[in-house]
PDB file of N, CA and C in Angstrom:
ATOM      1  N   UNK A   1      -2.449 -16.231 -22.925  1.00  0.00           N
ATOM      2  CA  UNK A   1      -2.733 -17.571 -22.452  1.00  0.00           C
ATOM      3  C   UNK A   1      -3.657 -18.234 -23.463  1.00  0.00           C
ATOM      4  N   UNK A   2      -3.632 -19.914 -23.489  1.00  0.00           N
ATOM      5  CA  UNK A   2      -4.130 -20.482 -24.684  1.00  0.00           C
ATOM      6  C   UNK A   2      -5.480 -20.165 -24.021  1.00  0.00           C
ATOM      7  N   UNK A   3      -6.496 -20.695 -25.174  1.00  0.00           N
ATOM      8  CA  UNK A   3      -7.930 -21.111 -24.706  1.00  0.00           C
ATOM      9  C   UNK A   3      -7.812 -22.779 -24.172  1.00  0.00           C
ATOM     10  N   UNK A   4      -6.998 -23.605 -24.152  1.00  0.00           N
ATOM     11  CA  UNK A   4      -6.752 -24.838 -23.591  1.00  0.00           C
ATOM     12  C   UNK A   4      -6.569 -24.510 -22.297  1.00  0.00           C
ATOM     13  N   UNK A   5      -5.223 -23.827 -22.191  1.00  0.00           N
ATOM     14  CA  UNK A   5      -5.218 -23.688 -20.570  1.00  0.00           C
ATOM     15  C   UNK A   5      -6.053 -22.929 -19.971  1.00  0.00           C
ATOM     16  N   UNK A   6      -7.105 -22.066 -20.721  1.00  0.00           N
ATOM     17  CA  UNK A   6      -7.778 -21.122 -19.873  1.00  0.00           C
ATOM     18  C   UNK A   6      -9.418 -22.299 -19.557  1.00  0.00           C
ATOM     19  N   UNK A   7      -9.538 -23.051 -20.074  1.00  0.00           N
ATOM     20  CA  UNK A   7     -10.429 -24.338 -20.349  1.00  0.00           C
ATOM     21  C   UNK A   7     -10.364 -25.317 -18.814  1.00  0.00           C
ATOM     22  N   UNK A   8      -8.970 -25.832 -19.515  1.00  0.00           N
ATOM     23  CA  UNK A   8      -8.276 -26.694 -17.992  1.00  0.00           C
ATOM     24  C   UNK A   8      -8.687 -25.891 -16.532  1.00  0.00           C
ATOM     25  N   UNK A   9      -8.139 -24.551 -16.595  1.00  0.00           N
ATOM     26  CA  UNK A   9      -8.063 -23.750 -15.569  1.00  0.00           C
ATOM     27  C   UNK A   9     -10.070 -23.835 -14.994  1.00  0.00           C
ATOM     28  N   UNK A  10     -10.936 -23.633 -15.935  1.00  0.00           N
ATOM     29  CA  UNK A  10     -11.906 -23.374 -15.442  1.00  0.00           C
ATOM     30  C   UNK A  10     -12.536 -24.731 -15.115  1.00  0.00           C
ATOM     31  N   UNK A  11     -12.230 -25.868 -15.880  1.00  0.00           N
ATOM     32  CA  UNK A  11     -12.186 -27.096 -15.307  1.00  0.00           C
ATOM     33  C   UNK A  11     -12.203 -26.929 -13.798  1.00  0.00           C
ATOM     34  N   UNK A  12     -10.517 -26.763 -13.701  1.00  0.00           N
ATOM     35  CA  UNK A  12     -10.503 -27.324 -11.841  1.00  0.00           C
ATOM     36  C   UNK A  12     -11.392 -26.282 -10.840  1.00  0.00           C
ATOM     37  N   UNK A  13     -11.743 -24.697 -11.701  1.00  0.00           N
ATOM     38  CA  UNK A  13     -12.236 -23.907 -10.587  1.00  0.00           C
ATOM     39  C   UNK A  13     -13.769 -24.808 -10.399  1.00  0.00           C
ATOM     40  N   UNK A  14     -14.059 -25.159 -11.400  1.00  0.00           N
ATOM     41  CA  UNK A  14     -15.602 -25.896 -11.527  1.00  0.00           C
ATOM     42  C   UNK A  14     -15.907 -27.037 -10.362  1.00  0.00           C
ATOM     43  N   UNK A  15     -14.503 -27.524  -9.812  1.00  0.00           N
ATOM     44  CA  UNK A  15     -14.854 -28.619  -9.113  1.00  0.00           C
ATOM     45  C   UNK A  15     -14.170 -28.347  -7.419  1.00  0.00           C
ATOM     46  N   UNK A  16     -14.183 -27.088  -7.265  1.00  0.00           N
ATOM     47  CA  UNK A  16     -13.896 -26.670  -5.842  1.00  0.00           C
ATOM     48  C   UNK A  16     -14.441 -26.282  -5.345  1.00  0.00           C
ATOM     49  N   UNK A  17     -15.042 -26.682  -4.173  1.00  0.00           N
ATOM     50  CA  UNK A  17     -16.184 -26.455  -2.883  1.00  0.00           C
ATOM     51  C   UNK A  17     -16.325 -25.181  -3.066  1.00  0.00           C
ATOM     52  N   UNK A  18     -17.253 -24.855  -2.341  1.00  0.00           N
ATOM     53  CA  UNK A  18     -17.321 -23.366  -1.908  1.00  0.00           C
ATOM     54  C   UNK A  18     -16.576 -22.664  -1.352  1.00  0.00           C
ATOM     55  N   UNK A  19     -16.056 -23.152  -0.226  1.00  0.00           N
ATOM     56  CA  UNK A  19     -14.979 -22.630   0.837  1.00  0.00           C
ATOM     57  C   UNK A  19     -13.575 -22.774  -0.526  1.00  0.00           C
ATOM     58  N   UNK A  20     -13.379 -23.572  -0.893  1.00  0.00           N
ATOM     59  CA  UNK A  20     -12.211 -23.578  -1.693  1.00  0.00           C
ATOM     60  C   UNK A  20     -12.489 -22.194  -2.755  1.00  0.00           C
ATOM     61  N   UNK A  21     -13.740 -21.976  -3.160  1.00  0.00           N
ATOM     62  CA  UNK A  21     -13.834 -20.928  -3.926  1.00  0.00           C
ATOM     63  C   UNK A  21     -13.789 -19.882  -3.224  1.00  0.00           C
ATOM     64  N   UNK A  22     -14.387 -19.743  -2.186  1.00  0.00           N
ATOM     65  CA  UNK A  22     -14.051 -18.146  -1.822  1.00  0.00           C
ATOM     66  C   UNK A  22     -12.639 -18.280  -0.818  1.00  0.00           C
ATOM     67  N   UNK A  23     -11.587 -19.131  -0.943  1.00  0.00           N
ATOM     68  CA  UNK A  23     -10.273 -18.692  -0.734  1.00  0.00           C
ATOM     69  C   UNK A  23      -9.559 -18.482  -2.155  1.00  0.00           C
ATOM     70  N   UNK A  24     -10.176 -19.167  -2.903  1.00  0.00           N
ATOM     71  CA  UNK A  24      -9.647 -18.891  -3.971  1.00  0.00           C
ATOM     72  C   UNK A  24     -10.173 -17.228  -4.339  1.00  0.00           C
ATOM     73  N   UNK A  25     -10.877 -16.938  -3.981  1.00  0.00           N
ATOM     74  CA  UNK A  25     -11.460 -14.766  -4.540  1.00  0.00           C
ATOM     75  C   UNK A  25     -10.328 -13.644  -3.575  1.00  0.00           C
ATOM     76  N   UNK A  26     -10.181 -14.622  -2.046  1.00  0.00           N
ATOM     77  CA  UNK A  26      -9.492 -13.736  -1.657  1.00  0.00           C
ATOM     78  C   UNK A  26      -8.007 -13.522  -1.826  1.00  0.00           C
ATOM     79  N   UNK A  27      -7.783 -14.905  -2.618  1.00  0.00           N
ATOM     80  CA  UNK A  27      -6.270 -14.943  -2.655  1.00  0.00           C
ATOM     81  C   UNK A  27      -5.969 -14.081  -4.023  1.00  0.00           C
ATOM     82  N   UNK A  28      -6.921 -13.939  -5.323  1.00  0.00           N
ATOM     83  CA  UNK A  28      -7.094 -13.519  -6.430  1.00  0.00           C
ATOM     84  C   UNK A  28      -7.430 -11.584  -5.929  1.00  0.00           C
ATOM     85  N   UNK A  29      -8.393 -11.583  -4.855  1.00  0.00           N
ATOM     86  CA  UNK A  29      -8.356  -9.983  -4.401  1.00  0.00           C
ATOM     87  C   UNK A  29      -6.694  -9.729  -3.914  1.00  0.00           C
ATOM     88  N   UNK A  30      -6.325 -10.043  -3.326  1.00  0.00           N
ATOM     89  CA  UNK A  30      -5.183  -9.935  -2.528  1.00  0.00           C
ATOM     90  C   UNK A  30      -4.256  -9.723  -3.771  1.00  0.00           C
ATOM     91  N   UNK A  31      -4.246 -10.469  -4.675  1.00  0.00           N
ATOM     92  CA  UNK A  31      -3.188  -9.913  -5.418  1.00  0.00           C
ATOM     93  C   UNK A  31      -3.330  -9.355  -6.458  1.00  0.00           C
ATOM     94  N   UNK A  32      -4.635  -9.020  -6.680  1.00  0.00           N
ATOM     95  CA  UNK A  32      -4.692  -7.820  -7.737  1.00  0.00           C
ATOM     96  C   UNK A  32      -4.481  -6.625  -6.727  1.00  0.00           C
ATOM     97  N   UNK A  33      -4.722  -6.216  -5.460  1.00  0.00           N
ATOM     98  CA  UNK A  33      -4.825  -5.355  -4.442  1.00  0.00           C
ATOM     99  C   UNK A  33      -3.506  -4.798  -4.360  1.00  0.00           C
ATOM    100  N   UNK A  34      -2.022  -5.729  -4.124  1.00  0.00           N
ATOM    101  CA  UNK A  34      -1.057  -5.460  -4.246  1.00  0.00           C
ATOM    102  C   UNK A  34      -0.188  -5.254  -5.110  1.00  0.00           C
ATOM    103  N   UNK A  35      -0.745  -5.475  -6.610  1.00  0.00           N
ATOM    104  CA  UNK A  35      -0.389  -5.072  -8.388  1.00  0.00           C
ATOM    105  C   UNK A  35      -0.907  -3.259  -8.179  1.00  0.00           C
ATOM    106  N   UNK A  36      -2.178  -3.316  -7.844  1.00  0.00           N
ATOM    107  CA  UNK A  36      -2.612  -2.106  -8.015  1.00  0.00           C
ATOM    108  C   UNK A  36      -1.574  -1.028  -6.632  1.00  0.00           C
ATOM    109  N   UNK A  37      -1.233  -1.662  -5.610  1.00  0.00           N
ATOM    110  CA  UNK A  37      -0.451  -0.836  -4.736  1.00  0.00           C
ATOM    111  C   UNK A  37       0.955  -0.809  -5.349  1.00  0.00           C
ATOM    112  N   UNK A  38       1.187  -2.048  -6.259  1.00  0.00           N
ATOM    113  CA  UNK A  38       2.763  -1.718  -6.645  1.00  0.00           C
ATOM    114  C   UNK A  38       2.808  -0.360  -7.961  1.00  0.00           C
ATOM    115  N   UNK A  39       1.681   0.020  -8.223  1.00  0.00           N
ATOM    116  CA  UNK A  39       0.717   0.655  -9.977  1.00  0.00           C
ATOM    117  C   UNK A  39       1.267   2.376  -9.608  1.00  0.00           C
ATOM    118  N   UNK A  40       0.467   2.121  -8.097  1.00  0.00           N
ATOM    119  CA  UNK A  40       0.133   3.489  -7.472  1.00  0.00           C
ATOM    120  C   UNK A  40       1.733   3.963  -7.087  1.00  0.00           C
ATOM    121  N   UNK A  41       2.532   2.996  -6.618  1.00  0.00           N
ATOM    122  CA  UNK A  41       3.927   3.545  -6.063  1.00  0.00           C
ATOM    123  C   UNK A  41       4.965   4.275  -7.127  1.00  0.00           C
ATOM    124  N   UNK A  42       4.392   3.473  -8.266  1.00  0.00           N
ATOM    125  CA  UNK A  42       5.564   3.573  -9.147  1.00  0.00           C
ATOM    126  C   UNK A  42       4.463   5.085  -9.874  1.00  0.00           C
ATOM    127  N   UNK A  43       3.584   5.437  -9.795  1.00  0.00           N
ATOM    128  CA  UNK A  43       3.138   6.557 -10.560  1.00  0.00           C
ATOM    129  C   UNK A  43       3.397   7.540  -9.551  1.00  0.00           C
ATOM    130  N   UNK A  44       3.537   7.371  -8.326  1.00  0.00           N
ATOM    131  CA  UNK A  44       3.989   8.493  -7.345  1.00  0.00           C
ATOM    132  C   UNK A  44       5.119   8.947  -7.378  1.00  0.00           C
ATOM    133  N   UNK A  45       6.236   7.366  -7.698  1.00  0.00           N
ATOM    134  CA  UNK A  45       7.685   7.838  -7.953  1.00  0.00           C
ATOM    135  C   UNK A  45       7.729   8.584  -8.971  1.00  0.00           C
ATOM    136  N   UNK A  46       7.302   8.467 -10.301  1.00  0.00           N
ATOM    137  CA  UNK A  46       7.503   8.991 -11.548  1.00  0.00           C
ATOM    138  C   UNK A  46       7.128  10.599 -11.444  1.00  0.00           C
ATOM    139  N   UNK A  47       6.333  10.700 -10.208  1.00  0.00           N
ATOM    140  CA  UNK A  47       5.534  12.499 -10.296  1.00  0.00           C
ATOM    141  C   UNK A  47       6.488  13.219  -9.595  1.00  0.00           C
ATOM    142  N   UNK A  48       6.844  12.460  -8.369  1.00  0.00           N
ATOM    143  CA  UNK A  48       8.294  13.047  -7.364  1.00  0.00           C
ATOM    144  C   UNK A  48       9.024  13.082  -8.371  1.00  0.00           C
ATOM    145  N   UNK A  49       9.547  12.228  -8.998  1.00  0.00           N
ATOM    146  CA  UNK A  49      10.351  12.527  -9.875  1.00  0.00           C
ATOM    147  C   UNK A  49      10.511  13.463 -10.932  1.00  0.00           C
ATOM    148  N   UNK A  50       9.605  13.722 -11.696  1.00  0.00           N
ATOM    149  CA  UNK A  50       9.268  14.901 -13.036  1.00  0.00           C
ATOM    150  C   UNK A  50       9.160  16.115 -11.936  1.00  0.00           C
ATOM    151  N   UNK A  51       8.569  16.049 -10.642  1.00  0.00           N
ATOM    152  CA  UNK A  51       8.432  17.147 -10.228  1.00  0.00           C
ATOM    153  C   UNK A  51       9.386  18.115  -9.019  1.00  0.00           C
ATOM    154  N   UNK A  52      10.144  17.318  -9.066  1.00  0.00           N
ATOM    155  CA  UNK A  52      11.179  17.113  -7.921  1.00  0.00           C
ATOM    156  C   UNK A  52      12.012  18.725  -7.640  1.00  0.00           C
ATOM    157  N   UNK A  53      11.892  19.310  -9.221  1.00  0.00           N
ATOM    158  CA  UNK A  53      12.738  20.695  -8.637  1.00  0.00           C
ATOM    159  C   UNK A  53      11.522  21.600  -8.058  1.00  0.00           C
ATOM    160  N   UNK A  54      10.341  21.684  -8.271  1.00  0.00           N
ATOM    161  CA  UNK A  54       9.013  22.547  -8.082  1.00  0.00           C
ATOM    162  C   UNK A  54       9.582  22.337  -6.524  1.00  0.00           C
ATOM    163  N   UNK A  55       8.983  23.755  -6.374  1.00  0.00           N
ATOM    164  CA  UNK A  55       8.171  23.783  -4.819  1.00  0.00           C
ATOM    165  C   UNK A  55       7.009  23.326  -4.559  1.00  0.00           C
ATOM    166  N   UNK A  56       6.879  22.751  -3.164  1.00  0.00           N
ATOM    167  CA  UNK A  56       5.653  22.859  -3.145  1.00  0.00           C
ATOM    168  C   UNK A  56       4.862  24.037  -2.681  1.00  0.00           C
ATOM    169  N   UNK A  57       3.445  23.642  -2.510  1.00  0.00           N
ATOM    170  CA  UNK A  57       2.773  24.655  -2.386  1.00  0.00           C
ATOM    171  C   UNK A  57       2.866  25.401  -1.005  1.00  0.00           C
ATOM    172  N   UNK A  58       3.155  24.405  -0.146  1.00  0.00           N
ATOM    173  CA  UNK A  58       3.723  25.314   1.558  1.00  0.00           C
ATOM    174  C   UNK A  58       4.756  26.129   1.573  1.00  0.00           C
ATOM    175  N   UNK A  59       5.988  25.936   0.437  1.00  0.00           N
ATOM    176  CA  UNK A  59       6.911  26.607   0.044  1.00  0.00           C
ATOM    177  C   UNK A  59       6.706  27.701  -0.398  1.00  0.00           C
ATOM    178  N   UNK A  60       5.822  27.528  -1.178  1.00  0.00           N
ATOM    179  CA  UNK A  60       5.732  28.808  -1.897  1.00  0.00           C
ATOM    180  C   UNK A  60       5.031  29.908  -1.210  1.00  0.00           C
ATOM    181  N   UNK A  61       3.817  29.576  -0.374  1.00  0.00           N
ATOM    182  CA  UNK A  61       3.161  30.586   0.615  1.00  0.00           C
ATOM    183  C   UNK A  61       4.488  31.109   1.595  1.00  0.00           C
ATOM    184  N   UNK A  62       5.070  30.172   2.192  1.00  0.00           N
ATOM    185  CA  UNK A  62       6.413  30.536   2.749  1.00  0.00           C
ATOM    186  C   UNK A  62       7.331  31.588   2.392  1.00  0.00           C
ATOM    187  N   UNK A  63       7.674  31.892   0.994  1.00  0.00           N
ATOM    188  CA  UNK A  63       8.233  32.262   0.531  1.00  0.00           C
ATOM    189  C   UNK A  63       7.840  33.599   0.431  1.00  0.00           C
ATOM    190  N   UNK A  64       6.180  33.735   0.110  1.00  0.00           N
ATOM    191  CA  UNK A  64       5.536  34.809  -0.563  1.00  0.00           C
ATOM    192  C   UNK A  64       5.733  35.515   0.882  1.00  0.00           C
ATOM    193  N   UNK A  65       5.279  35.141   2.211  1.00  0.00           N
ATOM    194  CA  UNK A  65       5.116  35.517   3.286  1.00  0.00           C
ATOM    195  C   UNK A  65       6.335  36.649   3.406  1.00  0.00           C
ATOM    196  N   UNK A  66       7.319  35.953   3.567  1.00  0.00           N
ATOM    197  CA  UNK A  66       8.641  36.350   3.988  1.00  0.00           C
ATOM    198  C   UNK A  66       8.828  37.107   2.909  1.00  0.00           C
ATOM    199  N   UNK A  67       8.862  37.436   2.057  1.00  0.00           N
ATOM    200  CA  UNK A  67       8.842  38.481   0.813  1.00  0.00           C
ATOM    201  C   UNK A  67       7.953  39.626   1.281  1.00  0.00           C
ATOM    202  N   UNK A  68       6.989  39.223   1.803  1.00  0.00           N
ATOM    203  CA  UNK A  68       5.454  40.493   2.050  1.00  0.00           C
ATOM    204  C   UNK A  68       6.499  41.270   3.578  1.00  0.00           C
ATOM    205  N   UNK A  69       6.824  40.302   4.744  1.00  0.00           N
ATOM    206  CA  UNK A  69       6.884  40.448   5.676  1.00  0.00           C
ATOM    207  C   UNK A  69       8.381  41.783   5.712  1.00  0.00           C
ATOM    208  N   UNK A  70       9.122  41.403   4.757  1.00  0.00           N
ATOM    209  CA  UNK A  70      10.614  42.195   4.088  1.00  0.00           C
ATOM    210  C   UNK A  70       9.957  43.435   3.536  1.00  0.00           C
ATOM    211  N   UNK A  71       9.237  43.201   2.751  1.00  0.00           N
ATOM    212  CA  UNK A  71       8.510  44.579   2.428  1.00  0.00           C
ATOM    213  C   UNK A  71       7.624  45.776   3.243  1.00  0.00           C
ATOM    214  N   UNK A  72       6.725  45.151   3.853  1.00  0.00           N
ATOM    215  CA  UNK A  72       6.766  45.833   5.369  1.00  0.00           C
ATOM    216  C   UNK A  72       7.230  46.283   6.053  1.00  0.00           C
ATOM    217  N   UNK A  73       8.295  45.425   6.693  1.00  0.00           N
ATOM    218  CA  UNK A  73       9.640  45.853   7.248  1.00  0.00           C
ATOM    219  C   UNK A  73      10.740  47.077   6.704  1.00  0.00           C
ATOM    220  N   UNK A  74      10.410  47.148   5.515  1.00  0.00           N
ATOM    221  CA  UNK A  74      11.345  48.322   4.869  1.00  0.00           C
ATOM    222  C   UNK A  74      10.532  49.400   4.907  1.00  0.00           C
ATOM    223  N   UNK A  75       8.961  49.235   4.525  1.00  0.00           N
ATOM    224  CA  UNK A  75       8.161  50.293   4.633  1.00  0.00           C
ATOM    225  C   UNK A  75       8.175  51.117   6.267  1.00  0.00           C
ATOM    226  N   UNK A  76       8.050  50.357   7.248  1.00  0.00           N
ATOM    227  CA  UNK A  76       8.038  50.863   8.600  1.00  0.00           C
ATOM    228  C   UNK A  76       9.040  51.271   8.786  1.00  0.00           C
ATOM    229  N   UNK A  77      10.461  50.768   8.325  1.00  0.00           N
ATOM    230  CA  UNK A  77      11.917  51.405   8.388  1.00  0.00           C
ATOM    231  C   UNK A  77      11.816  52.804   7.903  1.00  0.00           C
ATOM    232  N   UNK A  78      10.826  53.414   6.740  1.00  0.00           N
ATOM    233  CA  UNK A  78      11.414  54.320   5.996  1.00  0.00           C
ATOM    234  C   UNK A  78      10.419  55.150   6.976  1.00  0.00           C
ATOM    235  N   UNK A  79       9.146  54.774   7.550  1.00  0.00           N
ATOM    236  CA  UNK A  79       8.610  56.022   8.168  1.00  0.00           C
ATOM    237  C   UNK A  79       9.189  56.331   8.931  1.00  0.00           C
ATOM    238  N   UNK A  80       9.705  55.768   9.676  1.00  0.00           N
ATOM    239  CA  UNK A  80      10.371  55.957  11.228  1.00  0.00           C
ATOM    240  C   UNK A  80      11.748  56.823  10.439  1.00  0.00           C
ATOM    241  N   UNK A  81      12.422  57.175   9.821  1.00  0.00           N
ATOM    242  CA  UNK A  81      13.256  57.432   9.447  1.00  0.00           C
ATOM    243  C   UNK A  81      12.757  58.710   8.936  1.00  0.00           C
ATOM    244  N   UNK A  82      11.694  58.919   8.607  1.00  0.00           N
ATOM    245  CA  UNK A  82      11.364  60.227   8.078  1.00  0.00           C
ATOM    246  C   UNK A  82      10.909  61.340   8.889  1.00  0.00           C
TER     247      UNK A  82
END
């Protein structure tokens, strides 16, 4: 943006009430608020994404469980058998 229009621009903020200024902060919060929520979505998609074949970590305790629990199970099979 020029330094003219950034000039002009501070021009008109210079001559708006108070109340006009602080609608003007919340309308300026508000949409940096929702840049930064559109920031966050798209870096979440990109991680689901790169990470998408991984397990997660509930999976994997899951997994380990039922692996431990099979192993056990064969161990108690073989005493009883002996």
């Amino acid at each position: 943006m020029s330094s003219a229009i950034l000039e002009k621009i501070m021009q008109e903020v210079r001559m708006l009430s108070p109340e006009e200024l602080r609608e003007l902060r919340e309308m300026i919060d508000r949409e940096a608020s929702s840049q930064e929520q559109v920031r966050r979505e798209e870096i979440l998609r990109r991680i689901r994404g790169k990470y998408a074949h991984l397990p997660t970590s509930g999976e994997e305790f899951a997994a380990r469980k039922r692996e431990e629990i099979e192993i056990e199970n064969r161990r108690f099979a073989d005493k009883e058998n002996q």
